[in-house]
N, C-alpha and C. Protein backbone atom coordinates (compact mmCIF):
# COMPACT_ATOMS: atom_id res chain seq x y z
N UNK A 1 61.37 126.23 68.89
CA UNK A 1 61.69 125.62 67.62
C UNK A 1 61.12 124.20 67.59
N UNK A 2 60.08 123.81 66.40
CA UNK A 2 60.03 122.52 66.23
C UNK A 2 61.40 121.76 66.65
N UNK A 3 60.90 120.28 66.62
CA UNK A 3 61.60 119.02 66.24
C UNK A 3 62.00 119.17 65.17
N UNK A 4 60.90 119.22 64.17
CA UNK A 4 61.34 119.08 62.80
C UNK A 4 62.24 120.06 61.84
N UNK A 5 62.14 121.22 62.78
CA UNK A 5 62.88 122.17 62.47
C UNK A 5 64.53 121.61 63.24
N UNK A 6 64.77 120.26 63.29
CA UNK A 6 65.95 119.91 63.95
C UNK A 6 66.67 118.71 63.01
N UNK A 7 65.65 118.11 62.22
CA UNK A 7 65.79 117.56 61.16
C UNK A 7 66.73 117.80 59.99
N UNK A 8 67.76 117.63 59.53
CA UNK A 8 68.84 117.55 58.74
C UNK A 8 69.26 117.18 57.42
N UNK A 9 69.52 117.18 56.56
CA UNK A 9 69.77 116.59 55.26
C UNK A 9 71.58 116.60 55.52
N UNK A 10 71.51 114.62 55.57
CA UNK A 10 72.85 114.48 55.46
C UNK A 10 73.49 114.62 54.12
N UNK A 11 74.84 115.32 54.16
CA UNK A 11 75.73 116.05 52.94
C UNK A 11 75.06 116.19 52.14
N UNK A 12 73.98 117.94 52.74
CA UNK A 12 73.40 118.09 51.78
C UNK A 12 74.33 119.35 51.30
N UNK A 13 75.61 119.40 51.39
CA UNK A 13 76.14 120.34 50.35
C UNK A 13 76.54 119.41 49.01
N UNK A 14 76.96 118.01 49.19
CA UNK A 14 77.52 117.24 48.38
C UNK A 14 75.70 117.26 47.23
N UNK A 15 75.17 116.65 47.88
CA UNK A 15 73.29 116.63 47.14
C UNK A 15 73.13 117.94 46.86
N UNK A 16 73.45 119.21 47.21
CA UNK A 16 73.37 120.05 46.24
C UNK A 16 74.37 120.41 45.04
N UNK A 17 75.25 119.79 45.59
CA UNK A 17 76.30 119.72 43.79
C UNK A 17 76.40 118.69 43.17
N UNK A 18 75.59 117.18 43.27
CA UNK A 18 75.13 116.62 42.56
C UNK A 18 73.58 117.34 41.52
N UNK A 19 72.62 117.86 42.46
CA UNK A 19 71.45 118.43 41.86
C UNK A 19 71.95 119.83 41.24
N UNK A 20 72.93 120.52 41.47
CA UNK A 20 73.42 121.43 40.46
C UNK A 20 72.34 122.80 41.36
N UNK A 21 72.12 122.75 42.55
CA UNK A 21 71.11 123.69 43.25
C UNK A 21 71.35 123.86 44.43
N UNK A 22 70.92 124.73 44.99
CA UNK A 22 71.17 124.98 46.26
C UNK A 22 70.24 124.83 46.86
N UNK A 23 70.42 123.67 48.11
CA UNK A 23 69.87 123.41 49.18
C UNK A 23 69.80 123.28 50.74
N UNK A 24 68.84 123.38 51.33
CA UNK A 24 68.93 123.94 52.45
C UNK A 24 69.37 122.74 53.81
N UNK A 25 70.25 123.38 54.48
CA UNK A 25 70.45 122.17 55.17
C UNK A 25 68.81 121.58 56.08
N UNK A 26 68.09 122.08 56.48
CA UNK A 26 67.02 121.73 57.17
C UNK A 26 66.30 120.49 55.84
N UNK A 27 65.58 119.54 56.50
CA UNK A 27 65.15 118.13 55.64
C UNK A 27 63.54 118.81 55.84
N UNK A 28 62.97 119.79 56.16
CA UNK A 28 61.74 119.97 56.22
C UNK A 28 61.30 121.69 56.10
N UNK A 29 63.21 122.21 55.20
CA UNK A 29 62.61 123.49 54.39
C UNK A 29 61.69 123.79 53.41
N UNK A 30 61.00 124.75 53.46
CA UNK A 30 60.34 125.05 52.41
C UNK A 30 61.06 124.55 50.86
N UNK A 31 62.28 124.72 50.63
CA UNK A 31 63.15 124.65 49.35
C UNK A 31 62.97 123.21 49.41
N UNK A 32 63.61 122.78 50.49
CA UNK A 32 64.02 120.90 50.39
C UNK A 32 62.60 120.13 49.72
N UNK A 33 61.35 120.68 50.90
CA UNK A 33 60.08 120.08 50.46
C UNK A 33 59.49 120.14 49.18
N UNK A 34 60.06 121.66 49.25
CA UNK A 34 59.92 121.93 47.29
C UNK A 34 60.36 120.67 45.90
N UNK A 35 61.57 120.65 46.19
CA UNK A 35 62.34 119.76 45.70
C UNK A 35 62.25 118.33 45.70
N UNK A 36 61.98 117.67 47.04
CA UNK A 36 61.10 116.68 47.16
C UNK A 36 60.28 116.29 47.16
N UNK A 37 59.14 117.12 46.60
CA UNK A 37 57.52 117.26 46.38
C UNK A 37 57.28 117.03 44.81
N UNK A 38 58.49 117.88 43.93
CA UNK A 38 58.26 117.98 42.28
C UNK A 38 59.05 116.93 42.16
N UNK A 39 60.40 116.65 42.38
CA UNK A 39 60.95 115.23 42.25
C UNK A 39 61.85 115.68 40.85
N UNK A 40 61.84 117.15 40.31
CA UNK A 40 62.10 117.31 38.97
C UNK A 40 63.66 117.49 38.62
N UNK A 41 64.32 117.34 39.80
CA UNK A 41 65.98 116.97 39.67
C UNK A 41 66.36 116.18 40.30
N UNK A 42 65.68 114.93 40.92
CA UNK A 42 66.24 114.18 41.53
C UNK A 42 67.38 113.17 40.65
N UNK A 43 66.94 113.52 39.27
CA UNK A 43 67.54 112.11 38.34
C UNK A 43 69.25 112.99 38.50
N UNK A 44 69.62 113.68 38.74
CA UNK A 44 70.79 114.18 39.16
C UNK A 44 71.62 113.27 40.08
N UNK A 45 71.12 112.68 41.12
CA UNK A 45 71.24 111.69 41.99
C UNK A 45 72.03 110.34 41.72
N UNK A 46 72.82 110.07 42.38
CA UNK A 46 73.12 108.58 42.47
C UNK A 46 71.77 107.62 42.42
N UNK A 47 72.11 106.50 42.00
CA UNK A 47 70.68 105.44 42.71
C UNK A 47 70.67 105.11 44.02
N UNK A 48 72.13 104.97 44.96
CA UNK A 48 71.71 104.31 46.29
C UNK A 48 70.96 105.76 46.61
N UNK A 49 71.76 106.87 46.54
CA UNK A 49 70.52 108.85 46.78
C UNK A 49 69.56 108.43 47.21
N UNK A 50 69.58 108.35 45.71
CA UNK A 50 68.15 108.86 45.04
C UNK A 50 66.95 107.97 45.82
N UNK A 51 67.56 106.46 45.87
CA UNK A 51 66.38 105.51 46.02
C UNK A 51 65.88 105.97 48.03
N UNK A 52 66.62 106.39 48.65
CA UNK A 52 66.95 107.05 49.98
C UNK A 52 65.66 108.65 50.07
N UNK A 53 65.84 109.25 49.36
CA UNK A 53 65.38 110.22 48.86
C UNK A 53 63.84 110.02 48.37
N UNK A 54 63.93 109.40 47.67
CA UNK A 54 62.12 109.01 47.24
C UNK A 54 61.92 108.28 48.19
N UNK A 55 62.47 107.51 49.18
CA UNK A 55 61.88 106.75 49.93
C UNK A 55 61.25 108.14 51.37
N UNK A 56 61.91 109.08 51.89
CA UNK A 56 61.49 109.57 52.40
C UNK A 56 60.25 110.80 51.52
N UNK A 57 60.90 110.76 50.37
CA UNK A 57 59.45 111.78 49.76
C UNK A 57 58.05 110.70 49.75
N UNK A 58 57.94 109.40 49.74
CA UNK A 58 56.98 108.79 49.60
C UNK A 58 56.55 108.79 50.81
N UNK A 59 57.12 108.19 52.25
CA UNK A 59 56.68 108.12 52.88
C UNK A 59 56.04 108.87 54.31
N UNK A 60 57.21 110.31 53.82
CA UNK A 60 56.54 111.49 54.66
C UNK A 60 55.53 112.66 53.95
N UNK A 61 55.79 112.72 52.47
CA UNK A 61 54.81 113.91 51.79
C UNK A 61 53.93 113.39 51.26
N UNK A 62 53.43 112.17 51.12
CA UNK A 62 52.54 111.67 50.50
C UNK A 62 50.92 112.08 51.58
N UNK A 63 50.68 113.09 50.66
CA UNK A 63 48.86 113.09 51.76
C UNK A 63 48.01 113.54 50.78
N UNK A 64 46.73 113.84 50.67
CA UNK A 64 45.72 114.22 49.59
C UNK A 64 45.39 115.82 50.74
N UNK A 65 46.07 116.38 50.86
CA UNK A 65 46.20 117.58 51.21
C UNK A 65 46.10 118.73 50.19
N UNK A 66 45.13 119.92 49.98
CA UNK A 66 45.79 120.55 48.95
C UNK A 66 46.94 121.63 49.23
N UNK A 67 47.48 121.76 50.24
CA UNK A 67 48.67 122.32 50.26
C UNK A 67 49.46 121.59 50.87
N UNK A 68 49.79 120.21 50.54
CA UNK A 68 50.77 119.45 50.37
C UNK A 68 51.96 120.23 49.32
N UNK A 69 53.25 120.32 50.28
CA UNK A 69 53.84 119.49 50.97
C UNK A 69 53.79 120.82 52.11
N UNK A 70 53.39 121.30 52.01
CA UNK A 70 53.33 122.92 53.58
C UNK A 70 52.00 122.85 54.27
N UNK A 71 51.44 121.25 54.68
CA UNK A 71 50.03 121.00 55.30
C UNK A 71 50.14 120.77 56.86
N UNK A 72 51.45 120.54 56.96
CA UNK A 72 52.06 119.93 58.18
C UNK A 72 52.47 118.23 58.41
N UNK A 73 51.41 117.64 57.23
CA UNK A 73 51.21 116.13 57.55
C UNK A 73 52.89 115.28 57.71
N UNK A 74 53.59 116.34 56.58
CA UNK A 74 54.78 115.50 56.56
C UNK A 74 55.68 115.41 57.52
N UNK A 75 55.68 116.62 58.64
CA UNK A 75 56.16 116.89 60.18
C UNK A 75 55.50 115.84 61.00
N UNK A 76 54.09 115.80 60.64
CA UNK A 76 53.66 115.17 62.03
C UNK A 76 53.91 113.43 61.48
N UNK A 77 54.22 113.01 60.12
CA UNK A 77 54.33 111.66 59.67
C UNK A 77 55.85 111.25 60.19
N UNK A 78 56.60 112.33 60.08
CA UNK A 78 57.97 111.83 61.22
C UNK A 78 58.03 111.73 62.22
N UNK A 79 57.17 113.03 62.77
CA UNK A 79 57.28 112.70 64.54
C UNK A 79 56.58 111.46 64.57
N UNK A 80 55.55 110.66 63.77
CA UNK A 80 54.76 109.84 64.34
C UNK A 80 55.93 108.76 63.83
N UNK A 81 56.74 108.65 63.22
CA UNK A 81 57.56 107.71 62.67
C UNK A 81 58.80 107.77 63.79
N UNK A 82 59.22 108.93 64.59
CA UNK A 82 60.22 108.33 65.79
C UNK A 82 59.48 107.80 66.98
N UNK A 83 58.39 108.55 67.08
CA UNK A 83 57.95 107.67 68.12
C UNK A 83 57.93 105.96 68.03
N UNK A 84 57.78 105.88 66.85
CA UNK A 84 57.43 104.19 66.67
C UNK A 84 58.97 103.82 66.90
N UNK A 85 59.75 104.01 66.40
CA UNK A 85 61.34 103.70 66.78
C UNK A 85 61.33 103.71 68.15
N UNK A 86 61.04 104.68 69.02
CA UNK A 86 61.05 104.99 70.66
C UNK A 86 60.30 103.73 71.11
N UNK A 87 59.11 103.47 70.83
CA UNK A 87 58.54 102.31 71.42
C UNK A 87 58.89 101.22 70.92
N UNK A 88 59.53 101.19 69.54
CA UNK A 88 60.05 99.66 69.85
C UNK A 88 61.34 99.61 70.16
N UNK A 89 62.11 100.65 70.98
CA UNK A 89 62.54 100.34 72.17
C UNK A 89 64.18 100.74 71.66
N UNK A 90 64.21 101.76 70.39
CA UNK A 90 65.42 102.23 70.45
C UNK A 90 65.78 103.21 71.27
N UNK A 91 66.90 103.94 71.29
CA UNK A 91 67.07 104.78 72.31
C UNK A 91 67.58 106.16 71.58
N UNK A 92 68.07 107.65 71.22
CA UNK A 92 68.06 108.41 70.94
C UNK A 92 69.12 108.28 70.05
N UNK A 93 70.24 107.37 70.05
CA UNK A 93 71.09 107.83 69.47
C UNK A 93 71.01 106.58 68.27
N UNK A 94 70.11 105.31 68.47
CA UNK A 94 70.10 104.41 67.82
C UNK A 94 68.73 105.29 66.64
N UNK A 95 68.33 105.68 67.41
CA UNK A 95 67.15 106.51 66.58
C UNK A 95 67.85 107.47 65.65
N UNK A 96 68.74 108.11 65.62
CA UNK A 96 69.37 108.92 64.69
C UNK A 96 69.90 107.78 63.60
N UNK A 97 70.49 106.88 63.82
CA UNK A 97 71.19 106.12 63.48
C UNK A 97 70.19 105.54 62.26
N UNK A 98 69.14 105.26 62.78
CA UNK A 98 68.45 104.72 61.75
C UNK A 98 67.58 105.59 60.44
N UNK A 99 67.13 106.56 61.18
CA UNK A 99 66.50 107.98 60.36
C UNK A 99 67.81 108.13 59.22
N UNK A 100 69.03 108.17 59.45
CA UNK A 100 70.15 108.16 58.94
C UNK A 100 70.27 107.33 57.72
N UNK A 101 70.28 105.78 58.31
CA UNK A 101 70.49 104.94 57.66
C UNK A 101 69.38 104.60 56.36
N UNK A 102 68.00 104.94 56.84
CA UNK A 102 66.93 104.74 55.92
C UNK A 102 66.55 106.05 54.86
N UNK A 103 66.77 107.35 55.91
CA UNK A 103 66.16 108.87 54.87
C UNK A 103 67.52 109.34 54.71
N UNK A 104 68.56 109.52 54.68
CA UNK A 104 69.95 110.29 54.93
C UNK A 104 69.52 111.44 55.64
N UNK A 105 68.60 111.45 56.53
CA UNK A 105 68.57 112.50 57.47
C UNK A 105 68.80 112.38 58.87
N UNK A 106 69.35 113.15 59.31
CA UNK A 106 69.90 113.28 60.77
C UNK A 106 69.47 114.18 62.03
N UNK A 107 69.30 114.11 62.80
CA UNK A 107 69.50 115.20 64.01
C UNK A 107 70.39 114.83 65.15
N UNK A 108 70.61 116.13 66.05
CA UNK A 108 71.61 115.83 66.97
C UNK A 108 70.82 115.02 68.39
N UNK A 109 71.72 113.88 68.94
CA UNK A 109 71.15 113.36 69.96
C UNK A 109 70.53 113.37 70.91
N UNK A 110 70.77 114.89 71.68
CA UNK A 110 70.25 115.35 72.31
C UNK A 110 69.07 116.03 71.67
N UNK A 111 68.83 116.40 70.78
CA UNK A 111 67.45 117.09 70.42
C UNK A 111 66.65 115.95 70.49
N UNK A 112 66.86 114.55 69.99
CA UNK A 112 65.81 113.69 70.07
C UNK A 112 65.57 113.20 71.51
N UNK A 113 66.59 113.00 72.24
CA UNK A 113 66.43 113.20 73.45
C UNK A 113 65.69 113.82 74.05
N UNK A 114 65.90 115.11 73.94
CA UNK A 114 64.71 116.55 74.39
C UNK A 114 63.05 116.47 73.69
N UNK A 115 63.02 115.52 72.70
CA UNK A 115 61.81 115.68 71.50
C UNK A 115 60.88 114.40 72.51
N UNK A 116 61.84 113.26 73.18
CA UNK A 116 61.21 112.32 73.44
C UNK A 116 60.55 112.89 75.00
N UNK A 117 61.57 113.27 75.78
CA UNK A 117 61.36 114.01 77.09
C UNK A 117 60.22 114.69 76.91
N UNK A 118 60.26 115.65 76.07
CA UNK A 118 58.80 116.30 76.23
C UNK A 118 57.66 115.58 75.84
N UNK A 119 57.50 114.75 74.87
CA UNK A 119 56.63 113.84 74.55
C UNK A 119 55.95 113.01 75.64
N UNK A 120 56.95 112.45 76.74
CA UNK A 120 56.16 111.94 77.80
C UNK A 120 55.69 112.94 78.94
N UNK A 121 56.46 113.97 78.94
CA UNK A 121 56.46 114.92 79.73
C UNK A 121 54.53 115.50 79.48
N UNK A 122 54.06 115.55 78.16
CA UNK A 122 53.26 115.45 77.70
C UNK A 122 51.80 114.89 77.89
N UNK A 123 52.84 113.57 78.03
CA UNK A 123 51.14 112.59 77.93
C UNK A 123 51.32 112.68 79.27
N UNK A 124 52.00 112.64 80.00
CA UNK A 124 51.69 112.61 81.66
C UNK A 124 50.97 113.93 81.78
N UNK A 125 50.57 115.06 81.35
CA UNK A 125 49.87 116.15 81.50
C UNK A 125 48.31 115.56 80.72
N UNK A 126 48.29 115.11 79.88
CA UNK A 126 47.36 114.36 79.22
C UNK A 126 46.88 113.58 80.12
N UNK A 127 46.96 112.47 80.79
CA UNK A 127 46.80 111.53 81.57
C UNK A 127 46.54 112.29 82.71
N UNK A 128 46.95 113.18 83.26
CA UNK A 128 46.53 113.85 84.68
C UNK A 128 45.17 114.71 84.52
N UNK A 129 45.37 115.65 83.11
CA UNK A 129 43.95 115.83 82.78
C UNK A 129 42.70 114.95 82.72
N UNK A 130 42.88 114.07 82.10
CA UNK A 130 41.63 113.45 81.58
C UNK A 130 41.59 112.31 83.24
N UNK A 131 42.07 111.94 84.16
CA UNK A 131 41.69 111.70 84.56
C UNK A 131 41.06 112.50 85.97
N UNK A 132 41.45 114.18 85.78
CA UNK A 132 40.76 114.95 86.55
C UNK A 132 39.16 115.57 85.80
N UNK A 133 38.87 115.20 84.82
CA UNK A 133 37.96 115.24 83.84
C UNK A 133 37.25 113.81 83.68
N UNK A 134 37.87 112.77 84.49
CA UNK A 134 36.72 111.64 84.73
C UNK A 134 36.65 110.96 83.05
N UNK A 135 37.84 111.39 82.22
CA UNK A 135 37.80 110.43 81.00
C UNK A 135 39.29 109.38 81.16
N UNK A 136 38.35 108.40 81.66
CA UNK A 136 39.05 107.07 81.91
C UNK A 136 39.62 106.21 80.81
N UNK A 137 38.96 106.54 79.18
CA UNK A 137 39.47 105.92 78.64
C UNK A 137 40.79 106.73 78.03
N UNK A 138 40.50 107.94 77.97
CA UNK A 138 41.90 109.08 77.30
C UNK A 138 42.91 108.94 78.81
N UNK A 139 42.66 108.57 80.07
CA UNK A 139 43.44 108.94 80.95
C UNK A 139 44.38 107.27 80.20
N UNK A 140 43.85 106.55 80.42
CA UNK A 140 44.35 105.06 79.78
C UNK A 140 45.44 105.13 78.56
N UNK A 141 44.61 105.52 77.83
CA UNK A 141 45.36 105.29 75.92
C UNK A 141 46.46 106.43 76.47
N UNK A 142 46.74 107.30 77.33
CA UNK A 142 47.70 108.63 77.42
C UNK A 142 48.70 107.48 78.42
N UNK A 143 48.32 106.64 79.30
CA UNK A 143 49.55 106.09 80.18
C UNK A 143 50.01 104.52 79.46
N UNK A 144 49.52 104.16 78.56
CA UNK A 144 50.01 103.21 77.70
C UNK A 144 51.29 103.68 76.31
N UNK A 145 50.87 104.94 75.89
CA UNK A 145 51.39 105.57 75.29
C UNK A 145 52.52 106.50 75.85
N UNK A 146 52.53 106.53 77.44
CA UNK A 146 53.74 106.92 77.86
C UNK A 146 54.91 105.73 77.81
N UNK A 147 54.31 104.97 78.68
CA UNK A 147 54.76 103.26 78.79
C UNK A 147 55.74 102.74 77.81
N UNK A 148 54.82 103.10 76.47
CA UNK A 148 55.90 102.59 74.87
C UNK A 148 56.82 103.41 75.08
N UNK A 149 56.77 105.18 75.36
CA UNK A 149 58.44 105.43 75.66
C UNK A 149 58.98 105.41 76.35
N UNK A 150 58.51 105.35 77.16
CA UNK A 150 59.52 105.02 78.58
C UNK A 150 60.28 103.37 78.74
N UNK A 151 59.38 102.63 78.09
CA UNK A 151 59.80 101.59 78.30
C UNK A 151 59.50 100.40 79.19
């Protein structure tokens, strides 16, 4: 199972009986993306929502993709958005905390935990390759990029 398939829509039963629809608890369903892609019931919404809500439709579905919002970009614009939280040096549960606080979306601690683990788990396979492949500069950019999560 993806990460992103771990991704959450906080009280999204309450946001679906404000929007008068049924929605899916996953923040990166087909339905949700639907919904956050056309934007065509969001005015259903509170303003603190709503403004929560477009802030993550702007800043994860926005791509010149033509099968935006099912291109992938908007999965890989979050994962690339916890990592940046990870390197500047939050820790898994402060990382929920904030995904929370900024998209009303959530996951459980340990999944980001497990999301980050494999991530370095990762570039250290990255980094062992390329420097058994004599590419010194990918063996590099892969142990700097462990570094930011680890710390």
């Amino acid at each position: 199972m993806a990460f992103t398939d771990k991704i959450y829509v906080k009280n999204h039963r309450q946001l679906a009986a404000q929007l008068e629809t049924s929605l899916p608890k996953g923040a990166f369903a087909g339905a949700t993306l639907d919904l956050l892609f056309t934007g065509d019931e969001l005015a259903g919404l509170d303003a603190a929502t709503r403004d929560r809500v477009l802030d993550f439709a702007e800043d994860f579905l926005d791509c010149d993709c033509q099968s935006n919002p099912y291109c992938g970009c908007p999965e890989e614009k979050f994962i690339g958005y916890v990592l940046e939280l990870r390197a500047e040096g939050l820790g898994p549960q402060a990382i929920v905390d904030v995904m929370t606080d900024e998209y009303m979306v959530y996951a459980y601690t340990g999944d980001v935990r497990s999301f980050l683990d494999d991530a370095v788990r990762q570039l250290e396979a990255v980094e062992t390759l390329a420097a058994v492949e004599d590419r010194t500069e990918m063996a590099e950019r892969a142990r700097r990029a462990r570094r930011e999560l680890t710390g």
